[in-house]
C-alpha atoms as a PDB file:
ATOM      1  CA  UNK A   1     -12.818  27.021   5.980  1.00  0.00           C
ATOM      2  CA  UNK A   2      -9.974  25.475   8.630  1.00  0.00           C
ATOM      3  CA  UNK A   3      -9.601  21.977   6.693  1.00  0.00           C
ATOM      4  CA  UNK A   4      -7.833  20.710   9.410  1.00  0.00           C
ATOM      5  CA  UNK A   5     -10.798  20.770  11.986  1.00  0.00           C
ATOM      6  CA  UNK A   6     -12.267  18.230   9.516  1.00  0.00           C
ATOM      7  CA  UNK A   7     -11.229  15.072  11.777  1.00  0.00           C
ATOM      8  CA  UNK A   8     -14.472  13.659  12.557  1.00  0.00           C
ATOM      9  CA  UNK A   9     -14.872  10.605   9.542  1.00  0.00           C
ATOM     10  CA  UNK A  10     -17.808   9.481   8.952  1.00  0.00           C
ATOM     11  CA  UNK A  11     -17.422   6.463   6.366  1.00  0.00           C
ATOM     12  CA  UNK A  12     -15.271   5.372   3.236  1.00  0.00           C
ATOM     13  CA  UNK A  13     -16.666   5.048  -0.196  1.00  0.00           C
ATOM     14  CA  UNK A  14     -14.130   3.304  -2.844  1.00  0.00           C
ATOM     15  CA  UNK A  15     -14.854   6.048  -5.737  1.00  0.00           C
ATOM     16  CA  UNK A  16     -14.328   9.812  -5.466  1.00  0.00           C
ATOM     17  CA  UNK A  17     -17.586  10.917  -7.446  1.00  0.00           C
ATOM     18  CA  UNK A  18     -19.370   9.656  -5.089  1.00  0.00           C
ATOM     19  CA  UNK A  19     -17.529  10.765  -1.939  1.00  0.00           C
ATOM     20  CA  UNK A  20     -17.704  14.084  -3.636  1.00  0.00           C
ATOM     21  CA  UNK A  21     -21.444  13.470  -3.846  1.00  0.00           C
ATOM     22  CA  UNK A  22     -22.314  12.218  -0.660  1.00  0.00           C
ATOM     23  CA  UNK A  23     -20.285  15.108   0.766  1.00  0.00           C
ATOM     24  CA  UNK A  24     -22.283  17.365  -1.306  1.00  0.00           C
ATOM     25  CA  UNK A  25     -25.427  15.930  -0.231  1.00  0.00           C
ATOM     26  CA  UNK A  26     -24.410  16.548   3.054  1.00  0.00           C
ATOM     27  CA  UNK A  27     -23.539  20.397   2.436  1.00  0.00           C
ATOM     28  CA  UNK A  28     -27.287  20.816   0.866  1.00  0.00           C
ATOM     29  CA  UNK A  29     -28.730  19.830   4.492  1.00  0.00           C
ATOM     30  CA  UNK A  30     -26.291  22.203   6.719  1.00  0.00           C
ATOM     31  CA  UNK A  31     -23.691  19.643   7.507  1.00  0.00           C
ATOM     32  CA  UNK A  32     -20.133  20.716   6.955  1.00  0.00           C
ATOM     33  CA  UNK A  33     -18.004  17.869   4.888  1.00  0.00           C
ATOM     34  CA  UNK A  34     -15.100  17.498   2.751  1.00  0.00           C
ATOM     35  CA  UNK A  35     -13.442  14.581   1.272  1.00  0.00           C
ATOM     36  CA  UNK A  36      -9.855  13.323   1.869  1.00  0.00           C
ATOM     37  CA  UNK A  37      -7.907  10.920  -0.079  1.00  0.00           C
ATOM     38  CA  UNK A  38      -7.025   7.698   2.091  1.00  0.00           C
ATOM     39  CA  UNK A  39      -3.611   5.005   2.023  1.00  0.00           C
ATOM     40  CA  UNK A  40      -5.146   2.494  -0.427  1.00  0.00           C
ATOM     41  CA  UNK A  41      -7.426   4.032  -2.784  1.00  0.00           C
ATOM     42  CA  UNK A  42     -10.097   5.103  -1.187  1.00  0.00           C
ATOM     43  CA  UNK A  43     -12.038   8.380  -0.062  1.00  0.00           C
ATOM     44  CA  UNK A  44     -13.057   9.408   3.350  1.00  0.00           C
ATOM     45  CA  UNK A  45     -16.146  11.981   4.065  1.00  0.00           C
ATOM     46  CA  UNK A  46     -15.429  13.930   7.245  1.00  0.00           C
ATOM     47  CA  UNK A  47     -17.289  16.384   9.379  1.00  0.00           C
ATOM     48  CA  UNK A  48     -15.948  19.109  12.070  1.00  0.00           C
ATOM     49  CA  UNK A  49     -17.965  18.103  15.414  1.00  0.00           C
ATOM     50  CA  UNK A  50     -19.317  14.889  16.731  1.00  0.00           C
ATOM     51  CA  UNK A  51     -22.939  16.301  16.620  1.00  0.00           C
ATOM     52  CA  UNK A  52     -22.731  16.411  12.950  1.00  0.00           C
ATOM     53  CA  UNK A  53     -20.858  13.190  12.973  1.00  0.00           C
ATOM     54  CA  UNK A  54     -24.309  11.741  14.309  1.00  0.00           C
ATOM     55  CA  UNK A  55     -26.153  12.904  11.483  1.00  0.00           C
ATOM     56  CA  UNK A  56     -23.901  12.383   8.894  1.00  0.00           C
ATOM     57  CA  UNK A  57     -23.687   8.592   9.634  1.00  0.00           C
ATOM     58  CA  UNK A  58     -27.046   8.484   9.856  1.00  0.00           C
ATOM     59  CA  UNK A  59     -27.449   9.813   6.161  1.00  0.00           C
ATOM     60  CA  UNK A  60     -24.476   7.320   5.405  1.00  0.00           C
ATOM     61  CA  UNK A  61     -26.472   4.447   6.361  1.00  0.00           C
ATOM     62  CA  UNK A  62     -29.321   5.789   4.407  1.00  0.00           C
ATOM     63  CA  UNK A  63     -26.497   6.533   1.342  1.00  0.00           C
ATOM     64  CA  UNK A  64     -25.261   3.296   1.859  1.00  0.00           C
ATOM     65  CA  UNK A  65     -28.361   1.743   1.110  1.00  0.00           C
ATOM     66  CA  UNK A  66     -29.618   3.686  -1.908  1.00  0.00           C
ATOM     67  CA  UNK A  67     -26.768   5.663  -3.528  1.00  0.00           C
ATOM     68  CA  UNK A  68     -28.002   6.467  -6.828  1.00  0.00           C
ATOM     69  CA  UNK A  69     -31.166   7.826  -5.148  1.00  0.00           C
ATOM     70  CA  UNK A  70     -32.586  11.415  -6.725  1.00  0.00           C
ATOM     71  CA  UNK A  71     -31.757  13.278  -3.731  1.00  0.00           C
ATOM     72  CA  UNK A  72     -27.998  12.594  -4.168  1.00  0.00           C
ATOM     73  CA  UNK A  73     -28.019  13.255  -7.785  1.00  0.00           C
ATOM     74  CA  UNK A  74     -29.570  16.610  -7.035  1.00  0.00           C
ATOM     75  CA  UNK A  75     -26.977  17.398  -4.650  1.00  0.00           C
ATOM     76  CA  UNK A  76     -24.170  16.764  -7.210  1.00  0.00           C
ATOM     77  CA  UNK A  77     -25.819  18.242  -9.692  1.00  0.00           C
ATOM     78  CA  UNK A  78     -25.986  21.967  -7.975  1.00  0.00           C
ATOM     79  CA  UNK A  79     -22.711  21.482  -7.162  1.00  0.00           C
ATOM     80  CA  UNK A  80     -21.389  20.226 -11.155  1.00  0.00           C
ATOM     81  CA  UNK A  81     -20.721  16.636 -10.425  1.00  0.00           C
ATOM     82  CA  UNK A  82     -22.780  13.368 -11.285  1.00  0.00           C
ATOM     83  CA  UNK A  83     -23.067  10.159  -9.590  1.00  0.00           C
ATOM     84  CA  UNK A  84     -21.613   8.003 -12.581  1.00  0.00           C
ATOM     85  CA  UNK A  85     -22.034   3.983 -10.930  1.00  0.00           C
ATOM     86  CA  UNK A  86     -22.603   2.449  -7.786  1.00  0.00           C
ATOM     87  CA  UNK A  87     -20.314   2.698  -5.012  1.00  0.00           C
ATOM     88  CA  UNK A  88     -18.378  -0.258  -2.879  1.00  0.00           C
ATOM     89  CA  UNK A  89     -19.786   1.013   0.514  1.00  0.00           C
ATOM     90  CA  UNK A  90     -19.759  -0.103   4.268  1.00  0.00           C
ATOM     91  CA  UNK A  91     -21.223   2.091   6.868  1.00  0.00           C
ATOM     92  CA  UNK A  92     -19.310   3.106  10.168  1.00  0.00           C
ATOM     93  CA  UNK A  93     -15.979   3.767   8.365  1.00  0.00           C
ATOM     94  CA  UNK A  94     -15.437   1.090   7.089  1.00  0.00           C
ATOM     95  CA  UNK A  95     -15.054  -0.122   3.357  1.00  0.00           C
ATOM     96  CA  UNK A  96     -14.020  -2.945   0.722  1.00  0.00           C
ATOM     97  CA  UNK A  97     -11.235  -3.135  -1.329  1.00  0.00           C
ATOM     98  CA  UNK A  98     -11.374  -1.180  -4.567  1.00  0.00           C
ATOM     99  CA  UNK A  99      -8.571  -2.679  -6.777  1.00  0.00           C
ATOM    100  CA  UNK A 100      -7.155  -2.501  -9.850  1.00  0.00           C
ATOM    101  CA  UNK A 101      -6.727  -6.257 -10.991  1.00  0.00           C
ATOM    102  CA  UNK A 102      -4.409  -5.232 -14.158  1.00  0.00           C
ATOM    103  CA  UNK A 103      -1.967  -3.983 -12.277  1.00  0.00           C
ATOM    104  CA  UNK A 104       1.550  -5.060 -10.833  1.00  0.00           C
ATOM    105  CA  UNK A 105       0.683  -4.512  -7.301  1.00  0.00           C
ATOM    106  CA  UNK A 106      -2.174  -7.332  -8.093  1.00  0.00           C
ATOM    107  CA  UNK A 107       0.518  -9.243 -10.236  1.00  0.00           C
ATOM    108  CA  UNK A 108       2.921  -9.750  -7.733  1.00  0.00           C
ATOM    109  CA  UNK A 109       0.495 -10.838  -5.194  1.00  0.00           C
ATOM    110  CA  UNK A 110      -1.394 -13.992  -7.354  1.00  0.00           C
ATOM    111  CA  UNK A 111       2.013 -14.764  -7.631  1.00  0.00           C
ATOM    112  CA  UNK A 112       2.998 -14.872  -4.007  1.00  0.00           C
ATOM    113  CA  UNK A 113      -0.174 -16.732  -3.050  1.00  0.00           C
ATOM    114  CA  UNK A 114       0.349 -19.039  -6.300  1.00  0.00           C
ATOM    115  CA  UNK A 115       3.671 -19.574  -4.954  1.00  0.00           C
ATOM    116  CA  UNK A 116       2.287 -19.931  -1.212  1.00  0.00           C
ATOM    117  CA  UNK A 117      -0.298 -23.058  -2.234  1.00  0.00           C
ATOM    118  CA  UNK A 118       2.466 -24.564  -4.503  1.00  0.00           C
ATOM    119  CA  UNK A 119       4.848 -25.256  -1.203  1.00  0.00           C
ATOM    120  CA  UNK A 120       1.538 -26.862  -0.074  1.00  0.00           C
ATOM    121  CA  UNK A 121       2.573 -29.936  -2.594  1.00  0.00           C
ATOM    122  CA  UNK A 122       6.146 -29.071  -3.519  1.00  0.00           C
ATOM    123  CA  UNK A 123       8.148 -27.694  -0.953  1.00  0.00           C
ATOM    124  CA  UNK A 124      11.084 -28.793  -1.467  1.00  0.00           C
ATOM    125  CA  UNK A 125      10.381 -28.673  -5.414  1.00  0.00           C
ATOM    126  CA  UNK A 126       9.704 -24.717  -5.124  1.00  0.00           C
ATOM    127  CA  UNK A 127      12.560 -23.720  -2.977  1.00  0.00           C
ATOM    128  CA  UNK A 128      15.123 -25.608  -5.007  1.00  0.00           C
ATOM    129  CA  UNK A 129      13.438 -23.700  -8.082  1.00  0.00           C
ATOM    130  CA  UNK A 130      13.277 -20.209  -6.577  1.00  0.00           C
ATOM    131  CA  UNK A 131      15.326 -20.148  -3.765  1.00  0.00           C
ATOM    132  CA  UNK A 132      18.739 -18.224  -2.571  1.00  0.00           C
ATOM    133  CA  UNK A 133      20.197 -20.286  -0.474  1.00  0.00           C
ATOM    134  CA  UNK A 134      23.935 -20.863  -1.737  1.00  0.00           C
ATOM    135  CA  UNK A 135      25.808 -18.165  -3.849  1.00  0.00           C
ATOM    136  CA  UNK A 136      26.922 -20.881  -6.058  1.00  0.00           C
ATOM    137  CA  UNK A 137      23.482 -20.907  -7.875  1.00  0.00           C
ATOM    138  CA  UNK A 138      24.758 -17.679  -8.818  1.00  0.00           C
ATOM    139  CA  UNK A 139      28.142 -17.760  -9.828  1.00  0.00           C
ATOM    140  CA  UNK A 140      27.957 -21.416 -11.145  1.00  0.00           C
ATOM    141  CA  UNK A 141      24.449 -21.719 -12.484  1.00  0.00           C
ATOM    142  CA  UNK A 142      24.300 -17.518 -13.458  1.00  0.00           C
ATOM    143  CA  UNK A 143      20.414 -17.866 -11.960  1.00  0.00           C
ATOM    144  CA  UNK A 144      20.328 -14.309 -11.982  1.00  0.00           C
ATOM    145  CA  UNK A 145      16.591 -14.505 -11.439  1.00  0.00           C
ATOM    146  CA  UNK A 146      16.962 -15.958  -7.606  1.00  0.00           C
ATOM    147  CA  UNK A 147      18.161 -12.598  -6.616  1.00  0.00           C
ATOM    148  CA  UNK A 148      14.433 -11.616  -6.702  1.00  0.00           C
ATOM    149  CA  UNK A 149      12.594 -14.844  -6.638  1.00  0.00           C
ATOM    150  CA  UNK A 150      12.991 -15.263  -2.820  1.00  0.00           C
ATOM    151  CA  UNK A 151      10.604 -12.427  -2.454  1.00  0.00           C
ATOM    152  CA  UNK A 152       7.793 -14.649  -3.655  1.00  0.00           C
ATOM    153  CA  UNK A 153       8.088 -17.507  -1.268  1.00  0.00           C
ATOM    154  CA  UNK A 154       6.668 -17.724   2.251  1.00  0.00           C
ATOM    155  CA  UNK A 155       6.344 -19.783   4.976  1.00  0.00           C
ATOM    156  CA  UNK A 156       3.148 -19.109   7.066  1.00  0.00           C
ATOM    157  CA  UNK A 157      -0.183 -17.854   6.894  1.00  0.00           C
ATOM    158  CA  UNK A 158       0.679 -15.021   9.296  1.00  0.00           C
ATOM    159  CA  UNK A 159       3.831 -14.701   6.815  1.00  0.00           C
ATOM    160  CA  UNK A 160       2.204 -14.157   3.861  1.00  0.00           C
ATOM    161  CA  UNK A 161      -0.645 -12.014   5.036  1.00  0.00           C
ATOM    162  CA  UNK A 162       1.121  -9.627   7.051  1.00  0.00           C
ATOM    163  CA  UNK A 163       2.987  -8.994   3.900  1.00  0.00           C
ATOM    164  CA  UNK A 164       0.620  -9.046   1.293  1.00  0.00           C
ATOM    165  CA  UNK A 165      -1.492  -6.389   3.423  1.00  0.00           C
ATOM    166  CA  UNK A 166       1.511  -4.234   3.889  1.00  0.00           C
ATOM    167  CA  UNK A 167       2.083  -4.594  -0.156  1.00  0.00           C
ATOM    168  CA  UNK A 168      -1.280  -3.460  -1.109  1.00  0.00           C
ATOM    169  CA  UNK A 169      -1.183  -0.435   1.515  1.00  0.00           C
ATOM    170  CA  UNK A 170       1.992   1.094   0.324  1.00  0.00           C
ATOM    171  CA  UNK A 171       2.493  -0.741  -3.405  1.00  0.00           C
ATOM    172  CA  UNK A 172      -0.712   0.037  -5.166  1.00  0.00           C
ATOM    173  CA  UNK A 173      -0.860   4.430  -4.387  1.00  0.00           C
ATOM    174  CA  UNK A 174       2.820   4.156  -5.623  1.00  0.00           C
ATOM    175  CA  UNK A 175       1.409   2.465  -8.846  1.00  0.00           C
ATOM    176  CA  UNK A 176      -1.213   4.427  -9.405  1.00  0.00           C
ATOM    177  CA  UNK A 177       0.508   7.970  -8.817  1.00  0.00           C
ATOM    178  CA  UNK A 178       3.794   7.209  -9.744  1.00  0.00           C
ATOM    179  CA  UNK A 179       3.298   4.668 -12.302  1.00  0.00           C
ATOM    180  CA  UNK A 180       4.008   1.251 -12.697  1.00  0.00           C
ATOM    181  CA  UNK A 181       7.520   1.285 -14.198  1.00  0.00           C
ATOM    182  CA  UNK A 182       8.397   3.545 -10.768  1.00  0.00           C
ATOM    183  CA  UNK A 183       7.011   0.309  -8.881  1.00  0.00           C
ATOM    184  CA  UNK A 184       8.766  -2.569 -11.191  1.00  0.00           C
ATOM    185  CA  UNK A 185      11.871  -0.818 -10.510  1.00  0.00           C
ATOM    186  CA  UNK A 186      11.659   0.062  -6.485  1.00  0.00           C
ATOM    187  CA  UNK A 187      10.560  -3.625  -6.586  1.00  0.00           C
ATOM    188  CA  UNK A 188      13.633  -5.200  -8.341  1.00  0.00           C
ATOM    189  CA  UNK A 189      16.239  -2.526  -6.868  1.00  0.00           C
ATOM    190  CA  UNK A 190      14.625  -3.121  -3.551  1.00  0.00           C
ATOM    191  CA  UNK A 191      14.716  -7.702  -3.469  1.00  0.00           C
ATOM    192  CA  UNK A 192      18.097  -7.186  -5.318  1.00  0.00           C
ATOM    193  CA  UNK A 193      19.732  -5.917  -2.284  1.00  0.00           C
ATOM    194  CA  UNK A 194      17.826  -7.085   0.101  1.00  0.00           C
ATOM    195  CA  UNK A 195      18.089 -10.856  -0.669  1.00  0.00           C
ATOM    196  CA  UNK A 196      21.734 -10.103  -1.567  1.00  0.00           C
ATOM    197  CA  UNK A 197      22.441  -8.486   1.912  1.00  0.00           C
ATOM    198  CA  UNK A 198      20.512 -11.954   3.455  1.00  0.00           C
ATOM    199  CA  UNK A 199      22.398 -14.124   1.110  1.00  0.00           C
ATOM    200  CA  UNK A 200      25.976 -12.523   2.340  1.00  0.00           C
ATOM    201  CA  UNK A 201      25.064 -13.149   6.221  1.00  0.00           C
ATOM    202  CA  UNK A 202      22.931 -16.542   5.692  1.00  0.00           C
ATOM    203  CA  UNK A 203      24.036 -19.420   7.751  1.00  0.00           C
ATOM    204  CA  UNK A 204      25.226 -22.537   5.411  1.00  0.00           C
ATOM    205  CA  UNK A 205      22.032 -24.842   4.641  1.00  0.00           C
ATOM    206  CA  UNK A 206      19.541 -21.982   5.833  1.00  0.00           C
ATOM    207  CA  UNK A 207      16.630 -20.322   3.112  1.00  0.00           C
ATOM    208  CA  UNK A 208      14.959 -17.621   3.228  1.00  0.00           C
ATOM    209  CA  UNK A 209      12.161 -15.812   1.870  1.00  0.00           C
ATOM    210  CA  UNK A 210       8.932 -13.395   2.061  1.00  0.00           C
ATOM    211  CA  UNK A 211       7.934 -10.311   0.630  1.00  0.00           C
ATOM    212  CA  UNK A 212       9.163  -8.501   3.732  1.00  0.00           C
ATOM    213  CA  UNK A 213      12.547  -7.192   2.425  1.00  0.00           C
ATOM    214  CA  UNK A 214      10.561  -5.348  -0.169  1.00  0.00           C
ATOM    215  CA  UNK A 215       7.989  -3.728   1.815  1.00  0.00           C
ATOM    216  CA  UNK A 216      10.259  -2.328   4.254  1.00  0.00           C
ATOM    217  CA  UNK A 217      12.486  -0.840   1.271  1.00  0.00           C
ATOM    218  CA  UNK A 218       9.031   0.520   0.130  1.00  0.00           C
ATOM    219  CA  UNK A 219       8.328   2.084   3.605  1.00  0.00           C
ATOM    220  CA  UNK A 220      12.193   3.957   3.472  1.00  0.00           C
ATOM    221  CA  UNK A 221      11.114   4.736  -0.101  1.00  0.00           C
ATOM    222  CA  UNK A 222       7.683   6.715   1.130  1.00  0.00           C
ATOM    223  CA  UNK A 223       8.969   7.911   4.092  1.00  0.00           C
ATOM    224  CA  UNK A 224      11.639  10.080   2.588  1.00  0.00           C
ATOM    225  CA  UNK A 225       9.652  10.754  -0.215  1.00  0.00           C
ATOM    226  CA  UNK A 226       7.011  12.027   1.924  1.00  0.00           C
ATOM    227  CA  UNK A 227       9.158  15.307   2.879  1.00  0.00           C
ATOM    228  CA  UNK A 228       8.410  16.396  -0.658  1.00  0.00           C
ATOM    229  CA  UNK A 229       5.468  19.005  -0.384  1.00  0.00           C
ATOM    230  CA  UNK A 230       3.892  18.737  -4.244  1.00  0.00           C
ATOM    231  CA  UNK A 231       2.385  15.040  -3.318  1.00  0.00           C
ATOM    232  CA  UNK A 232      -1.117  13.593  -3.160  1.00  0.00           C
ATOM    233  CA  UNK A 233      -2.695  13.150   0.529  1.00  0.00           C
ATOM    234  CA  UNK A 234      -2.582   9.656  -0.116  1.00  0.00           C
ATOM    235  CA  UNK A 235       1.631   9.605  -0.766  1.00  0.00           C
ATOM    236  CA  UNK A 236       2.429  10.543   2.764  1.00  0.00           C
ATOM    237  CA  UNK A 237       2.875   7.647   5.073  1.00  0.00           C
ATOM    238  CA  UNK A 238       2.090   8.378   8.691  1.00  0.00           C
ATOM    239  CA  UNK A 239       4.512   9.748  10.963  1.00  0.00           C
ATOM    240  CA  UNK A 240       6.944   7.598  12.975  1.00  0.00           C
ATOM    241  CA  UNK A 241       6.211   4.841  10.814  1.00  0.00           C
ATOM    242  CA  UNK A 242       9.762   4.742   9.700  1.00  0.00           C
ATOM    243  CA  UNK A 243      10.694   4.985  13.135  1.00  0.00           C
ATOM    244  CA  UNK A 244       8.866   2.091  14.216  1.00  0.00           C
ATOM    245  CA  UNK A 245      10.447   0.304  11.534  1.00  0.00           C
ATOM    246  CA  UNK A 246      13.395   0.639  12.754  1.00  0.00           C
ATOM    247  CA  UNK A 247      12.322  -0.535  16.026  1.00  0.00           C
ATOM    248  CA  UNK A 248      11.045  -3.726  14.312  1.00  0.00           C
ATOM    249  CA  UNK A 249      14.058  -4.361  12.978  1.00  0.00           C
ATOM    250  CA  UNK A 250      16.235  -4.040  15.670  1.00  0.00           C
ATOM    251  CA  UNK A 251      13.979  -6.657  17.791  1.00  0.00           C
ATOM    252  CA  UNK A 252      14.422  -9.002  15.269  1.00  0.00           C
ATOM    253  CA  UNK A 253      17.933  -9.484  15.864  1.00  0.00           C
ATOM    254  CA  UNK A 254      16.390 -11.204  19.458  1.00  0.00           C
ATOM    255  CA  UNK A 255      13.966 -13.622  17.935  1.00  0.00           C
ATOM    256  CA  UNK A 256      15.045 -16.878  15.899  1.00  0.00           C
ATOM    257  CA  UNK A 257      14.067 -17.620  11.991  1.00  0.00           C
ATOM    258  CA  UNK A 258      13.548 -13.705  11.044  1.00  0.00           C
ATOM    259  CA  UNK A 259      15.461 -12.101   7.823  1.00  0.00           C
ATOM    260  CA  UNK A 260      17.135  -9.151   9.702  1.00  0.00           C
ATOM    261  CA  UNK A 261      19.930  -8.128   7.350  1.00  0.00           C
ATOM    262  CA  UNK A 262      17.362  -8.692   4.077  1.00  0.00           C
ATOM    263  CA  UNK A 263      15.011  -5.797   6.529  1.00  0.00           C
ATOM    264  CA  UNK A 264      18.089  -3.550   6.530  1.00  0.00           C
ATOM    265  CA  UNK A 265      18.765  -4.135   2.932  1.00  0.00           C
ATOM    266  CA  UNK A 266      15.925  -3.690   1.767  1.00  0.00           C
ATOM    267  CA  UNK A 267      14.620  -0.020   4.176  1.00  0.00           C
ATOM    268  CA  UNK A 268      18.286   0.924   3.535  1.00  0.00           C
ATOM    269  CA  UNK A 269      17.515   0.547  -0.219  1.00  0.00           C
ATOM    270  CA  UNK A 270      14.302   2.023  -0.443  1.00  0.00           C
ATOM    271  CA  UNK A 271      15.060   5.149   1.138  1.00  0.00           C
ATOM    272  CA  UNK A 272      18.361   5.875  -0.743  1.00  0.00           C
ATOM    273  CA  UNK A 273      15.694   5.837  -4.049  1.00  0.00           C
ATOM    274  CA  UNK A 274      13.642   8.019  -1.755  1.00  0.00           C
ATOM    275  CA  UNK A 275      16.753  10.961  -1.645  1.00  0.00           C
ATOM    276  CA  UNK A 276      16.887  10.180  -5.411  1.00  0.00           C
ATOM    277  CA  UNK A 277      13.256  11.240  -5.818  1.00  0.00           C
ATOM    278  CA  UNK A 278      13.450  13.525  -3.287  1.00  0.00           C
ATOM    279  CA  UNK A 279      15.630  15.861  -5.525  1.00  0.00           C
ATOM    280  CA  UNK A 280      14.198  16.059  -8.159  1.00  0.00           C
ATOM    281  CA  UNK A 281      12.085  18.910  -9.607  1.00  0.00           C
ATOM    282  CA  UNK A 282       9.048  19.791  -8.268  1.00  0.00           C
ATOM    283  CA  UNK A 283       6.031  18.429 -10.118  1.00  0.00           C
ATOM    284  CA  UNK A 284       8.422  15.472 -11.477  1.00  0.00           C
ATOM    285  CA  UNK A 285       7.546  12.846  -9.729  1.00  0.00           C
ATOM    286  CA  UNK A 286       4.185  12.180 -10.847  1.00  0.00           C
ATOM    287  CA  UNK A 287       3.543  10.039 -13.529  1.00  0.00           C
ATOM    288  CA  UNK A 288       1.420  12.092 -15.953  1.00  0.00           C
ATOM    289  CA  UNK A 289      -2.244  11.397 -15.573  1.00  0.00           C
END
């Protein structure tokens, strides 16, 4: 079977015994499927041809609906798996968030958004407690912590959400296949040198802040990582992402109030821990699960 003909997806479930299932279900009635791991934590059930692509979303409607239904079970069963719970399903390829709420990638966004609705009532208040805005507070004060504290502070709605969805898309698989401590440290490394590199350009009374120094070191991070071969599906970012990074970068240098040297810092950052990982042994770089 060519896997790669498989490009035809017909929906997302959020566990994967039941993508397995559902794909097995699908098998039992003549319709080719497999089941590919997605960015985020989720499965996708694919076909090889639109005809069956018809059907099969047909049945994932009816799936949808009833998933623990006898049929399905029967399916699994012939095939050694078992339907264990309910699935978080939307029809048409679409799907809810299935996250893990112990977790740091859930951590460190409560305590952006804590952070966000505080500078609803305390602006001033929250920046002069976790800001980077004068290299004194460092050398005079040691605040050590502000080196990393900036990350949590934003300024917008778009600000925050743009990088709180770009967290969870590339933060949580690095959690959950390379561990947590992997993540705490990318995360430190990667707002150390990003806010300093902001810091050492940073106009005098100016402050900055956001999340986005960070994901763009975790974007270098995954894209040189992803020239390893011995990852999961769900490791490898999508090609000419890093690329288009880049590009975003270098247009910020044209518009005003934008972080451009903390975005260098922190993509230049990210993937020089990518070469690190890059090297090592094959099989290494998973945390053991």
């Amino acid at each position: 079977m060519n896997y790669d003909n498989f490009t035809f997806e017909v929906g997302v479930i959020a566990q994967k015994d039941a993508a397995l299932t559902f794909a097995d279900y699908l098998v039992s009635i003549n319709i080719k499927a497999i089941v590919r791991e997605k960015l985020g934590g989720n499965y996708s059930v694919c076909v090889d041809n639109e005809l069956a692509l018809y059907r099969a979303r047909t049945e994932f409607a009816e799936f949808a609906r009833d998933p623990l239904n006898r049929k399905y079970k029967n399916a699994a069963w012939q095939r050694g798996r078992v339907l264990r719970k309910r699935p978080e399903i939307k029809a048409r390829g679409f799907t809810l968030f299935s996250m893990d709420l112990v977790s740091f990638t859930t951590a460190v966004e409560a305590v952006c958004v804590i952070v966000y609705l505080l500078m609803f009532v305390a602006r001033t208040s929250v920046i002069d407690a976790l800001g980077l805005y004068d290299s004194r507070l460092i050398s005079d004060d040691f605040a050590i912590y502000r080196l990393v504290t900036p990350a949590f502070m934003h300024f917008s709605i778009m600000h925050i959400g743009f990088n709180l969805v770009m967290w969870e898309a590339f933060a949580r698989p690095i959690e959950r296949y390379l561990g947590t401590l992997k993540l705490i440290g990318l995360f430190i490394l990667v707002a150390l040198l990003s806010n300093i590199a902001q810091l050492w350009f940073l106009p005098t009374g100016a402050v900055f802040g956001g999340m986005s120094g960070v994901v763009y070191g975790l974007i270098g991070y995954m894209a040189v990582l992803s020239l390893r071969k011995d990852l999961p599906y769900k490791l490898y970012i999508p090609k000419g992402l890093f690329t288009v990074s880049l590009v975003f970068i270098a247009l910020g240098f044209f518009m005003d109030g934008i972080a451009n040297f903390c975005h260098i810092g922190g993509i230049a950052a990210g993937a020089l821990c990518g070469f690190i990982d890059l090297k090592r042994p094959p099989g290494s770089v998973l945390k053991n699960r």
